[in-house]
C-alpha atoms as a PDB file:
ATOM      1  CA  UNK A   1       9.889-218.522-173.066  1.00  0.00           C
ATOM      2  CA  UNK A   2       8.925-221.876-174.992  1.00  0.00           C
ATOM      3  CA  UNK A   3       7.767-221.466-178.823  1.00  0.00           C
ATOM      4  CA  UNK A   4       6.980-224.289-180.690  1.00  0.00           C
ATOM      5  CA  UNK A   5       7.043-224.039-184.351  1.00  0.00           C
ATOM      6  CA  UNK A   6       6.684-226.452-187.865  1.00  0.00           C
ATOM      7  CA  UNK A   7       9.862-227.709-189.505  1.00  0.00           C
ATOM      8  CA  UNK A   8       9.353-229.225-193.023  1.00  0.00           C
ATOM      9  CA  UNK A   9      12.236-231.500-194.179  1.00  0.00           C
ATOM     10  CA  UNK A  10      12.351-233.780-196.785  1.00  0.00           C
ATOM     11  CA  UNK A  11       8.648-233.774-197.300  1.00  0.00           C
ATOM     12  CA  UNK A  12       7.726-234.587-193.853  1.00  0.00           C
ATOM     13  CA  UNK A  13       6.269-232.265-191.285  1.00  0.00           C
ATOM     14  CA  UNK A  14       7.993-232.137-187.714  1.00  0.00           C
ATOM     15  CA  UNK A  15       7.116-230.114-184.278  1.00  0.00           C
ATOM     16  CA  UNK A  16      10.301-228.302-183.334  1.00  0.00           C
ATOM     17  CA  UNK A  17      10.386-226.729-179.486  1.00  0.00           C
ATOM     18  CA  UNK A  18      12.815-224.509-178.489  1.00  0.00           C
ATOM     19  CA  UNK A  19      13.832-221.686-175.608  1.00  0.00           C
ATOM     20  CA  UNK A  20      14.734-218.129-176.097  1.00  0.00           C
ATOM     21  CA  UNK A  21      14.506-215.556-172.841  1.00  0.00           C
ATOM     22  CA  UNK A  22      12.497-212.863-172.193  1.00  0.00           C
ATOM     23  CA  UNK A  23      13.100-209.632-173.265  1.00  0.00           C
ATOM     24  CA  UNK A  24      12.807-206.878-171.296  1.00  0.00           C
ATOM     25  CA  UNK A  25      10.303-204.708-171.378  1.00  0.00           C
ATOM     26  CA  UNK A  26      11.011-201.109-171.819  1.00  0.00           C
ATOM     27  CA  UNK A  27       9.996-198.885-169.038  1.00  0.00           C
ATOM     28  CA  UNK A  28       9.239-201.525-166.745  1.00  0.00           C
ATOM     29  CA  UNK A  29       9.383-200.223-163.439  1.00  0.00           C
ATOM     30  CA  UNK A  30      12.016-202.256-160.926  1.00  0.00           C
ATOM     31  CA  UNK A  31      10.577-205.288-158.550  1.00  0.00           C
ATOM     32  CA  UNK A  32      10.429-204.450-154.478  1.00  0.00           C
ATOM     33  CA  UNK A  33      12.318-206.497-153.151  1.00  0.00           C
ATOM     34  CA  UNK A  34      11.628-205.823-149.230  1.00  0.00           C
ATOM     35  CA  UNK A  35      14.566-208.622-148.294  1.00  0.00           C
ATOM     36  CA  UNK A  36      16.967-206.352-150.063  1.00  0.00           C
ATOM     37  CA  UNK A  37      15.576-202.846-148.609  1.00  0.00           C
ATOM     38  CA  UNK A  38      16.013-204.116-144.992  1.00  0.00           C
ATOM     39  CA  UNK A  39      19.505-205.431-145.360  1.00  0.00           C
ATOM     40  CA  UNK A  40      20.694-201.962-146.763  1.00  0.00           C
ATOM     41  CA  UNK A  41      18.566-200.534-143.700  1.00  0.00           C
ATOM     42  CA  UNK A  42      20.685-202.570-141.246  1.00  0.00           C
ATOM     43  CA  UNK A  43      24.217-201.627-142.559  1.00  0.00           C
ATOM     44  CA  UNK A  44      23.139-197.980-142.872  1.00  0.00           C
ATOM     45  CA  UNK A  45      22.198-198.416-139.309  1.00  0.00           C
ATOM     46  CA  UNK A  46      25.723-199.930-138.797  1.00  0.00           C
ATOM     47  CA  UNK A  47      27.708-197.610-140.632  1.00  0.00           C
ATOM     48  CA  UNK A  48      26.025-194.557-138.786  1.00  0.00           C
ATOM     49  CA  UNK A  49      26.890-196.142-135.025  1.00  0.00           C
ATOM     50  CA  UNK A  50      30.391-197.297-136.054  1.00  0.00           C
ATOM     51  CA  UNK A  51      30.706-193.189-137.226  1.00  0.00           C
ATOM     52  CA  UNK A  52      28.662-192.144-134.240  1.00  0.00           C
ATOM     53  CA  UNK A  53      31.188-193.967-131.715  1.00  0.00           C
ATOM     54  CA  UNK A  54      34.269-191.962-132.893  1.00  0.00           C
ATOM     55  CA  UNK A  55      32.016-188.795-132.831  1.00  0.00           C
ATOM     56  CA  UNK A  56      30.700-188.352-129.287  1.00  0.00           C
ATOM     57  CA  UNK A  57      32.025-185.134-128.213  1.00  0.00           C
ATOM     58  CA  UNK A  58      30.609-181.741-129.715  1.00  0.00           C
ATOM     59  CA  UNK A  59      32.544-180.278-132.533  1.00  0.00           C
ATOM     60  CA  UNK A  60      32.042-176.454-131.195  1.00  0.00           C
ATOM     61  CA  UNK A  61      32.182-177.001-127.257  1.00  0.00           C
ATOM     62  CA  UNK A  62      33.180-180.398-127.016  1.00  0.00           C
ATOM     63  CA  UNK A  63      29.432-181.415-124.953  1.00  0.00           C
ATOM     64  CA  UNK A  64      28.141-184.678-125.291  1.00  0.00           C
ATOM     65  CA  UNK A  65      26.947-184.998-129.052  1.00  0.00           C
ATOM     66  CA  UNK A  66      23.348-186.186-130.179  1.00  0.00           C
ATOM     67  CA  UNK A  67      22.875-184.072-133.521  1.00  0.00           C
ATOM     68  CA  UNK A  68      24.435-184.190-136.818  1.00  0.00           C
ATOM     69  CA  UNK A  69      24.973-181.805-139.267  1.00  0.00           C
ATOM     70  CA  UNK A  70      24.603-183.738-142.705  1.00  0.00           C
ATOM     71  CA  UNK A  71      25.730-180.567-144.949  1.00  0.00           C
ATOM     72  CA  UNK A  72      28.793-179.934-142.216  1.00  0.00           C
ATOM     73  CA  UNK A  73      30.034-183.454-141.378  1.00  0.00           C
ATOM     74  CA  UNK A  74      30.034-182.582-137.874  1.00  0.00           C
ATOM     75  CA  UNK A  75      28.398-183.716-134.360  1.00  0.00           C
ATOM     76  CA  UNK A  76      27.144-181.623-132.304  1.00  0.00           C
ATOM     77  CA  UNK A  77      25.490-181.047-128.768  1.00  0.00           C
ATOM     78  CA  UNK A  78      21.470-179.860-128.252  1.00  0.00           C
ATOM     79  CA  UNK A  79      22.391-176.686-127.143  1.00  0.00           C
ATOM     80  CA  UNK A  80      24.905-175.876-130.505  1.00  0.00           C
ATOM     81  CA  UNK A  81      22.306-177.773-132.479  1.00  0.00           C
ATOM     82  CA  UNK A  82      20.049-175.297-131.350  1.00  0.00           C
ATOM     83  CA  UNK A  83      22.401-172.653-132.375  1.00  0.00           C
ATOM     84  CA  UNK A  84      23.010-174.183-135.675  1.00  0.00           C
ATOM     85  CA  UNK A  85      19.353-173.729-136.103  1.00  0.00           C
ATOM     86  CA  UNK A  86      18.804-170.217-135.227  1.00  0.00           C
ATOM     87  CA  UNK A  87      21.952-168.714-136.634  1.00  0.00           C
ATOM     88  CA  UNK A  88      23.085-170.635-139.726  1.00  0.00           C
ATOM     89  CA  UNK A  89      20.708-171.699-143.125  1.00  0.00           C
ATOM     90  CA  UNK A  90      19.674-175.404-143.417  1.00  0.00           C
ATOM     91  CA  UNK A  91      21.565-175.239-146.802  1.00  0.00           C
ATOM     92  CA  UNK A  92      25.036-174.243-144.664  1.00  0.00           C
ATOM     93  CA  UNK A  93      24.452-176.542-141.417  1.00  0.00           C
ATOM     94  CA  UNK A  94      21.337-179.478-142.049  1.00  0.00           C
ATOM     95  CA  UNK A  95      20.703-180.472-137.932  1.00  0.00           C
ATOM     96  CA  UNK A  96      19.412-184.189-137.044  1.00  0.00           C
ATOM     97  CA  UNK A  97      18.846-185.446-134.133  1.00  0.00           C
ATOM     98  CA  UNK A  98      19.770-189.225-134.114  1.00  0.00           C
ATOM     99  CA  UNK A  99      16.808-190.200-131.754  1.00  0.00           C
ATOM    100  CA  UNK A 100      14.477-188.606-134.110  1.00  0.00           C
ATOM    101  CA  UNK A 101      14.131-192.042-136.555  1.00  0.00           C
ATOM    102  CA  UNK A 102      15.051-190.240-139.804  1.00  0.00           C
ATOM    103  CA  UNK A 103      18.340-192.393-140.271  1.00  0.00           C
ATOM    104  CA  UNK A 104      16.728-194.861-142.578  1.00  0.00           C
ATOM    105  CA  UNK A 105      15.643-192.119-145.197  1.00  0.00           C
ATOM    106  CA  UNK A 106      18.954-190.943-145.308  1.00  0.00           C
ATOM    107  CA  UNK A 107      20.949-191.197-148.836  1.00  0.00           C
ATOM    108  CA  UNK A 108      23.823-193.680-149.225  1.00  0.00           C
ATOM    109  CA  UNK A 109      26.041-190.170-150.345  1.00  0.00           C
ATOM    110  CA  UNK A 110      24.962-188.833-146.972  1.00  0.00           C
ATOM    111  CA  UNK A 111      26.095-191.600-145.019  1.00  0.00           C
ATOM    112  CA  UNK A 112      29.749-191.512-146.933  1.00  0.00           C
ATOM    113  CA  UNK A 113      29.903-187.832-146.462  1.00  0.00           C
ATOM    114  CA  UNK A 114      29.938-189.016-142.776  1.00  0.00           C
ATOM    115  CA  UNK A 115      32.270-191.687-142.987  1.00  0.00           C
ATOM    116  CA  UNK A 116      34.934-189.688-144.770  1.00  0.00           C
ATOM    117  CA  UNK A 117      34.456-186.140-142.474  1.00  0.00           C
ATOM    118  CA  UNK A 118      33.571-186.167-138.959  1.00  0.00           C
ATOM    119  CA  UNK A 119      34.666-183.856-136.064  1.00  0.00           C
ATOM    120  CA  UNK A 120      38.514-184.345-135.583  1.00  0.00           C
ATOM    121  CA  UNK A 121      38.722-183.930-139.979  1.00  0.00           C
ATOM    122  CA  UNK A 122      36.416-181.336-139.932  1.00  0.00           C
ATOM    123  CA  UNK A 123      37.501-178.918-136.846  1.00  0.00           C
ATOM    124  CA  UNK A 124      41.273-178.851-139.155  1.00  0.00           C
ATOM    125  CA  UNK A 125      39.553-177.431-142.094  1.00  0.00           C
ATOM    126  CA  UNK A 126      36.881-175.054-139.794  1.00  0.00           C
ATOM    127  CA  UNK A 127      39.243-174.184-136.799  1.00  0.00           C
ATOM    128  CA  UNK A 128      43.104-174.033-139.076  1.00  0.00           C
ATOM    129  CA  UNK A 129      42.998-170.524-138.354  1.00  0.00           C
ATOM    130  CA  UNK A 130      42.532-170.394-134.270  1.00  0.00           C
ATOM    131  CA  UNK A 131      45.460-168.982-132.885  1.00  0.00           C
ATOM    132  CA  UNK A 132      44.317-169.357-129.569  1.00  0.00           C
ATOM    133  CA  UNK A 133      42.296-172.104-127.793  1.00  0.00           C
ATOM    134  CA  UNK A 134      40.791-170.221-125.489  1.00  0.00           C
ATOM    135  CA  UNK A 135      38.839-168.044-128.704  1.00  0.00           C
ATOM    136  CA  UNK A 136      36.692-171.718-128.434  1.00  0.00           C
ATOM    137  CA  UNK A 137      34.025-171.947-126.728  1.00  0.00           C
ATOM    138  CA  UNK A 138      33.672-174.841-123.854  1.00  0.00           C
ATOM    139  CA  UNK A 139      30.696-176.635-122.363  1.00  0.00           C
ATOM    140  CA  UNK A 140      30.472-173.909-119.759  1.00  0.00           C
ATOM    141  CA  UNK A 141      30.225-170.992-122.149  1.00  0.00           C
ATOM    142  CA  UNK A 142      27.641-168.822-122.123  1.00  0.00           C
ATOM    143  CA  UNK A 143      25.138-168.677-125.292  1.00  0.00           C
ATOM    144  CA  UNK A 144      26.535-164.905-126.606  1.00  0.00           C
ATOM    145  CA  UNK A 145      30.105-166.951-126.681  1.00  0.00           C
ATOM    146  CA  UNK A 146      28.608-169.922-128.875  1.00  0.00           C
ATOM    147  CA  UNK A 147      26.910-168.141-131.335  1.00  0.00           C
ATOM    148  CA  UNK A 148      30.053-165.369-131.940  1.00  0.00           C
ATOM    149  CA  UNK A 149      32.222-168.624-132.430  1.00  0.00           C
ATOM    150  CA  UNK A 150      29.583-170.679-134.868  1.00  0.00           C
ATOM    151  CA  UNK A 151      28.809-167.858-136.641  1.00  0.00           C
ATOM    152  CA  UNK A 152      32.360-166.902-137.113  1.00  0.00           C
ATOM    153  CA  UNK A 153      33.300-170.786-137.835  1.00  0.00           C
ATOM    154  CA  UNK A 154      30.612-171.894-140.146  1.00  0.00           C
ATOM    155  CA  UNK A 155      28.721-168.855-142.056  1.00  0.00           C
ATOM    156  CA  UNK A 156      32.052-166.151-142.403  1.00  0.00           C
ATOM    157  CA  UNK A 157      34.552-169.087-142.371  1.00  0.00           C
ATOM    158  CA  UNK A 158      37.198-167.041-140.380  1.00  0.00           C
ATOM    159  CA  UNK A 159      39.452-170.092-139.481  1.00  0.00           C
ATOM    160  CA  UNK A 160      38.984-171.647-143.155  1.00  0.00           C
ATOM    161  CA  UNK A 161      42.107-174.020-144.046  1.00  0.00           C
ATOM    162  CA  UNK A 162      42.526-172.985-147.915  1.00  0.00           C
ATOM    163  CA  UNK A 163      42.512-176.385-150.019  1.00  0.00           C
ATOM    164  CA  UNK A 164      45.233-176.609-152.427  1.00  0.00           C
ATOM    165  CA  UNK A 165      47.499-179.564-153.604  1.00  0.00           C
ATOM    166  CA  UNK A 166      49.055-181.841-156.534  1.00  0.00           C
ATOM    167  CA  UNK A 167      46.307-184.047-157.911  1.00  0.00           C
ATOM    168  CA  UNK A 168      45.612-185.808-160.932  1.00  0.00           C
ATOM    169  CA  UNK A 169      43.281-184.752-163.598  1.00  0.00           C
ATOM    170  CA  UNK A 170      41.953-186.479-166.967  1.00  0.00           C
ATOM    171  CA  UNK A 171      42.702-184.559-169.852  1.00  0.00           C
ATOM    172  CA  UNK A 172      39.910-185.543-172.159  1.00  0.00           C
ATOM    173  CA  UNK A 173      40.223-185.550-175.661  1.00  0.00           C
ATOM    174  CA  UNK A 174      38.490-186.597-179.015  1.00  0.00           C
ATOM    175  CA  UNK A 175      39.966-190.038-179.410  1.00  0.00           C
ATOM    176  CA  UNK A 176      41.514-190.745-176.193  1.00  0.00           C
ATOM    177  CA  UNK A 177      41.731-189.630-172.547  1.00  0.00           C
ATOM    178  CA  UNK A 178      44.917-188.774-170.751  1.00  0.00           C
ATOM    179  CA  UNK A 179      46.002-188.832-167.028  1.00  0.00           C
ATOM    180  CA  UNK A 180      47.881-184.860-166.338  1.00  0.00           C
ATOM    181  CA  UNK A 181      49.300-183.593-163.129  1.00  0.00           C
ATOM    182  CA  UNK A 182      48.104-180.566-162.116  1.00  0.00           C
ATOM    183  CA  UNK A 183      47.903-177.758-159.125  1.00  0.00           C
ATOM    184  CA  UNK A 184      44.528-177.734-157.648  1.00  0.00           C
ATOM    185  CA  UNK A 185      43.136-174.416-155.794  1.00  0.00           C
ATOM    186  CA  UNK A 186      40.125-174.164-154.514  1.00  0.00           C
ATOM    187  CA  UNK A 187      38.818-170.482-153.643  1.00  0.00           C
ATOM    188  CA  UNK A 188      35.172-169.317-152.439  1.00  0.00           C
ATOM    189  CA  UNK A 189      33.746-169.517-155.877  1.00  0.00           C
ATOM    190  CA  UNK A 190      35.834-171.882-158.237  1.00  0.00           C
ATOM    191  CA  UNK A 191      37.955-174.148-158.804  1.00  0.00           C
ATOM    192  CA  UNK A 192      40.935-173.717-160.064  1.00  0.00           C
ATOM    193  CA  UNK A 193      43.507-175.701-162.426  1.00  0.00           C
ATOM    194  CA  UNK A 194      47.328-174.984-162.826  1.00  0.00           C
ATOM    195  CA  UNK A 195      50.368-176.577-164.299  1.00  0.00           C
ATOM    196  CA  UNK A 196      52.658-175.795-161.665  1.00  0.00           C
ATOM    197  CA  UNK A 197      52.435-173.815-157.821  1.00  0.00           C
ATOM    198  CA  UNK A 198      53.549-170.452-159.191  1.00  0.00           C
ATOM    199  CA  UNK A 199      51.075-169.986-162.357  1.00  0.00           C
ATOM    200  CA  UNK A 200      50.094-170.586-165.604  1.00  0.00           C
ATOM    201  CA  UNK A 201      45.850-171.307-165.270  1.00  0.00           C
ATOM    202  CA  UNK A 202      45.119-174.259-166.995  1.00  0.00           C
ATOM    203  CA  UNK A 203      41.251-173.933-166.329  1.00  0.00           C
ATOM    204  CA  UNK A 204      38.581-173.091-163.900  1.00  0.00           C
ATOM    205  CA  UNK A 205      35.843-174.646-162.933  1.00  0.00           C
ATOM    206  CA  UNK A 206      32.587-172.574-161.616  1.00  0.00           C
ATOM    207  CA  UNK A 207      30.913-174.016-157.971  1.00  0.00           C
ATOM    208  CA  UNK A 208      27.428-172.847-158.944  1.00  0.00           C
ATOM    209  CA  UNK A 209      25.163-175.836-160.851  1.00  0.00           C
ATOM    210  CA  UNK A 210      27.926-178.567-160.335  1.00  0.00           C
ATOM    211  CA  UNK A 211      27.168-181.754-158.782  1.00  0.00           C
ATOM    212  CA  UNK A 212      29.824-184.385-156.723  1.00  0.00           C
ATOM    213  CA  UNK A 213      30.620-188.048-157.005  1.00  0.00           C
ATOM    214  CA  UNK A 214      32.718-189.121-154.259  1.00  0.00           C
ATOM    215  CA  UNK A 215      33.462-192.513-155.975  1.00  0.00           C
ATOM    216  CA  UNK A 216      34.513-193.549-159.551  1.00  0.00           C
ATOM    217  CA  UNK A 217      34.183-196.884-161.109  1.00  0.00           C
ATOM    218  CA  UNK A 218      37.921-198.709-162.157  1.00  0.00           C
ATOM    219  CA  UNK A 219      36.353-198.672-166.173  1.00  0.00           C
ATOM    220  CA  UNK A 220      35.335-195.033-165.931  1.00  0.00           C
ATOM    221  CA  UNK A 221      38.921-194.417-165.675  1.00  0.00           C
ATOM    222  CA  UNK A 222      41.535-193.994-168.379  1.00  0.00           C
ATOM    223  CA  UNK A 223      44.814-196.088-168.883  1.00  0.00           C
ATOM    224  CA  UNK A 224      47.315-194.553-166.424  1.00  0.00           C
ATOM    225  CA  UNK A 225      50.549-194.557-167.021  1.00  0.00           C
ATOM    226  CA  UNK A 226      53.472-197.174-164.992  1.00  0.00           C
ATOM    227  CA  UNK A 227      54.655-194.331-163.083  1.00  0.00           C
ATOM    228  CA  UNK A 228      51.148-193.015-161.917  1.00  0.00           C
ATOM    229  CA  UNK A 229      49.228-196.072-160.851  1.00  0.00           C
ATOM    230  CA  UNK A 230      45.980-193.792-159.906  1.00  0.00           C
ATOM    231  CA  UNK A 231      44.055-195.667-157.620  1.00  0.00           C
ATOM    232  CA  UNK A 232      39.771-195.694-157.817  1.00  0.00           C
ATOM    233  CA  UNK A 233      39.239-195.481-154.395  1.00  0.00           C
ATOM    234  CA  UNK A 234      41.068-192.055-154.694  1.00  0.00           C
ATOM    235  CA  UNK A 235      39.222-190.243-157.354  1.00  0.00           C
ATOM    236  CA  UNK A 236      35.840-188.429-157.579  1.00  0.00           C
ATOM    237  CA  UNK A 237      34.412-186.646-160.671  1.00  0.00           C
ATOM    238  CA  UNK A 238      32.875-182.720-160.675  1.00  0.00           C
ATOM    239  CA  UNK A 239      29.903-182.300-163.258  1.00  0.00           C
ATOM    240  CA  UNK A 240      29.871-178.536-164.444  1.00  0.00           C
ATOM    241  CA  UNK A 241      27.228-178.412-167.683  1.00  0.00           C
ATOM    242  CA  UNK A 242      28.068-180.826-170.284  1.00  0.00           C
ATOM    243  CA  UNK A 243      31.620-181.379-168.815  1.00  0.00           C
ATOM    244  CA  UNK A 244      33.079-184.142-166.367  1.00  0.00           C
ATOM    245  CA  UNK A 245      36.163-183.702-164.683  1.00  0.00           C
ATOM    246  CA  UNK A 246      37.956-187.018-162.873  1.00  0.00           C
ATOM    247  CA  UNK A 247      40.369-185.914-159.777  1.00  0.00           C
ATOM    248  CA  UNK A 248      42.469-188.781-158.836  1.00  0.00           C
ATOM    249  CA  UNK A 249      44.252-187.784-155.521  1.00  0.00           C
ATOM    250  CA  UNK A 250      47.901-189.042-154.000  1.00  0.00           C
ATOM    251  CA  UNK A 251      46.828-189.869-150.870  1.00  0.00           C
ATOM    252  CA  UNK A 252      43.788-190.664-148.661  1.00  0.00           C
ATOM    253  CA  UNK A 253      43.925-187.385-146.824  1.00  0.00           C
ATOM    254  CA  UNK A 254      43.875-185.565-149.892  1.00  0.00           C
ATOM    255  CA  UNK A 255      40.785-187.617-151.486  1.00  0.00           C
ATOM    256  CA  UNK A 256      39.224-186.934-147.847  1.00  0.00           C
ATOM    257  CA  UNK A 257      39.874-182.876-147.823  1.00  0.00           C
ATOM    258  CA  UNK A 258      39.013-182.219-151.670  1.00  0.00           C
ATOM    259  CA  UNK A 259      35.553-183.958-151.352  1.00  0.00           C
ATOM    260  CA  UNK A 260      34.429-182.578-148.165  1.00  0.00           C
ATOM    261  CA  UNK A 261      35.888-178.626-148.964  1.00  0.00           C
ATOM    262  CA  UNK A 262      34.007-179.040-152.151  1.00  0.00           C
ATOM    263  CA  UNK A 263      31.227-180.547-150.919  1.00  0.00           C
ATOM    264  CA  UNK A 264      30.888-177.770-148.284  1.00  0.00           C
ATOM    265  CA  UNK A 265      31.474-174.905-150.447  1.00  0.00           C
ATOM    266  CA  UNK A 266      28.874-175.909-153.101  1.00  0.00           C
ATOM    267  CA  UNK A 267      26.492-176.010-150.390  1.00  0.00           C
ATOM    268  CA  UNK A 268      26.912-172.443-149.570  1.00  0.00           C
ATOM    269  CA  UNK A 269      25.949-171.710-153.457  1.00  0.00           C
ATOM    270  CA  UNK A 270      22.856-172.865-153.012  1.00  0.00           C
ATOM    271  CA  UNK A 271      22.600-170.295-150.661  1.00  0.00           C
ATOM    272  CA  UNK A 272      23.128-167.633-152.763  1.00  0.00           C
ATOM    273  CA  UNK A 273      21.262-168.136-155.326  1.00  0.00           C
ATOM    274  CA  UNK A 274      18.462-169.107-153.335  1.00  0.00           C
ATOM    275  CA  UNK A 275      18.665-165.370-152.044  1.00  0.00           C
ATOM    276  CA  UNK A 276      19.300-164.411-155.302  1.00  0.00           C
ATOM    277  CA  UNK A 277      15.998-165.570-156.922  1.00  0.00           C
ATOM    278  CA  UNK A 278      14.251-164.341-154.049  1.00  0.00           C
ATOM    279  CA  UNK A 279      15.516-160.766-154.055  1.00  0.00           C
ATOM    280  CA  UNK A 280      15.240-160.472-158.055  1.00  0.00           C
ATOM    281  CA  UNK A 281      11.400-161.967-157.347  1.00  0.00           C
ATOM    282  CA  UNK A 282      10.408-159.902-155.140  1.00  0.00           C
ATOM    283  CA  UNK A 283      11.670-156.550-157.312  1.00  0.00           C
ATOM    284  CA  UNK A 284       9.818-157.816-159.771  1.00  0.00           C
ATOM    285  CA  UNK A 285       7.004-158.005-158.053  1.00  0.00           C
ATOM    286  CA  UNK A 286       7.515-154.426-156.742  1.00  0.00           C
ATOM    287  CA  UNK A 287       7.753-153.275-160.396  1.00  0.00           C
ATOM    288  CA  UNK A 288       4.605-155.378-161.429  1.00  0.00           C
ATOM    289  CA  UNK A 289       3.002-153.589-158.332  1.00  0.00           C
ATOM    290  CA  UNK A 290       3.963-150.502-158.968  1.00  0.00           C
ATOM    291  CA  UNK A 291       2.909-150.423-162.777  1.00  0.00           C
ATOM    292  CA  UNK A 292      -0.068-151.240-162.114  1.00  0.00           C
ATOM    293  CA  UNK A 293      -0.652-148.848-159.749  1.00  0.00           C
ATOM    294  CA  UNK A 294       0.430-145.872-161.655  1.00  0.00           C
ATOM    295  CA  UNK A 295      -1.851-148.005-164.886  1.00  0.00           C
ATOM    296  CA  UNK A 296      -4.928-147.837-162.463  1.00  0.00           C
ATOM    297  CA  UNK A 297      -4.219-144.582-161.448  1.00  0.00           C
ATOM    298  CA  UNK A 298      -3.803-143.160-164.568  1.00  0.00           C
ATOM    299  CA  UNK A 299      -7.086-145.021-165.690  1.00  0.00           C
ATOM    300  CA  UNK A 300      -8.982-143.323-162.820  1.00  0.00           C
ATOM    301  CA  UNK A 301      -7.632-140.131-163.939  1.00  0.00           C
ATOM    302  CA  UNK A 302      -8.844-139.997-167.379  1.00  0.00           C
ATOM    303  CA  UNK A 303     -12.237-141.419-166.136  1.00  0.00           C
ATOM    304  CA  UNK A 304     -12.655-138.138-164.090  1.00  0.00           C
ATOM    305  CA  UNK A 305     -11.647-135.985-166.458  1.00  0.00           C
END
């Protein structure tokens, strides 16, 4: 902005003109920019075919796949979509079909939930515990086969691999934050923090009401020491309340696993307390009903008498 103002000096009067910028203006709402929107539409539209080209069998009956799962990380067929569907929540399995022309509403987290999972990553956490192949169903199975195996794969979590490994944590403190190795457990419910494989809980961290970051910034993170060398692209944060926890992770597969098992297992909290309200609603509603019932009956009653 130009102002132009009156400088006095020595007795004489001069016009002075100078610059200063524009301050923002508080609550002003960001400028569309549809250039912008469109370029993030095509490399959303190229990260989901370069993850749809290493994904085109079926996860449960290796079929030709032409659904996603966005909750699961997985690719499926129609005909286990379908299943998906009938048998499993939307919280536990969220089905999209890829011809459908949803892709460009999908969130950036969504799309790198994809990258990172997909079927081969996904089938070691879902399937560890198969002991034999033939327990899978195939593309010639019949429907009662399917929906045994999905149900048994993706709402009970039979074949679960149990997540558990060294990782990284910061330690934070009043004045400074630290970098301290810990063992990392994650159950049905928790998570869980240890100083070494055979005990001694360091701290646990509830599922319910947390929310993921699957990527921290380098000056989010604390000074590590020589020996540690964490690196960014391996660390996500949990939010639990008014606490943050970093996870830095020693290797890619580890990052990978932690994210995805944590990821999936949060999902299936929303679950619960979804029925949760709606059970404890509806009693309540019984008990309003019934009070005022036995209210308008015993109104009735003392209007006869």
């Amino acid at each position: 902005m130009v102002f132009k103002s009156l400088l006095k000096r020595d007795g004489k009067t001069k016009e002075v003109t100078y610059f200063t910028q524009a301050k923002q203006v508080q609550n002003q709402k960001p400028q569309f920019d549809p250039a912008a929107l469109n370029q993030k539409v095509k490399n959303d539209e190229k990260i989901l075919k370069e993850v749809q080209d290493s994904n085109t069998f079926c996860a449960d009956c290796g079929g030709q796949s032409k659904w996603v799962s966005l909750t699961l990380g997985v690719w499926v067929c129609q005909t286990c979509a379908d299943l998906h569907r009938d048998i499993l929540t939307r919280q536990i399995s969220d089905t999209k079909n890829l011809n459908a022309g949803t892709s460009n509403f999908w969130m950036s987290d969504v799309l790198r939930f994809l990258q990172i999972s997909g079927n081969e990553k996904s089938n070691r956490r879902f399937e560890f515990g198969i002991k034999n192949s033939s327990d899978k169903p195939d593309t010639n199975s019949d429907r009662e086969k399917r929906t045994e195996f999905i149900r048994a794969k993706y709402d009970l979590m039979n074949f679960w691999k149990p997540q558990k490994s060294w990782v990284h944590v910061v330690q934070y403190q009043k004045k400074k934050s630290k970098w301290i190795r810990s063992w990392l457990v994650l159950t049905d419910s928790k998570i869980e923090l240890f100083e070494n494989a055979e005990g001694t809980l360091l701290e646990q961290i509830f599922l319910p009401y947390t929310s993921l970051k699957f990527e921290v910034e380098r000056v989010e993170l604390p000074i590590a020491p020589k020996d540690l060398r964490q690196d960014p692209n391996l660390c996500f944060q949990v939010t639990h309340a008014d606490r943050c926890y970093t996870f830095g992770c020693l290797t890619l597969d580890d990052y990978e696993d932690w994210v995805c098992s944590i990821k999936i297992i949060s999902n299936r909290f929303k679950v619960r307390n979804s029925e949760t309200s709606i059970s404890t609603s509806t009693s309540n509603n019984n008990n309003n009903l019934s009070s005022t019932i036995s209210s308008s009956s015993s109104s009735t009653t003392s209007t006869t008498t």
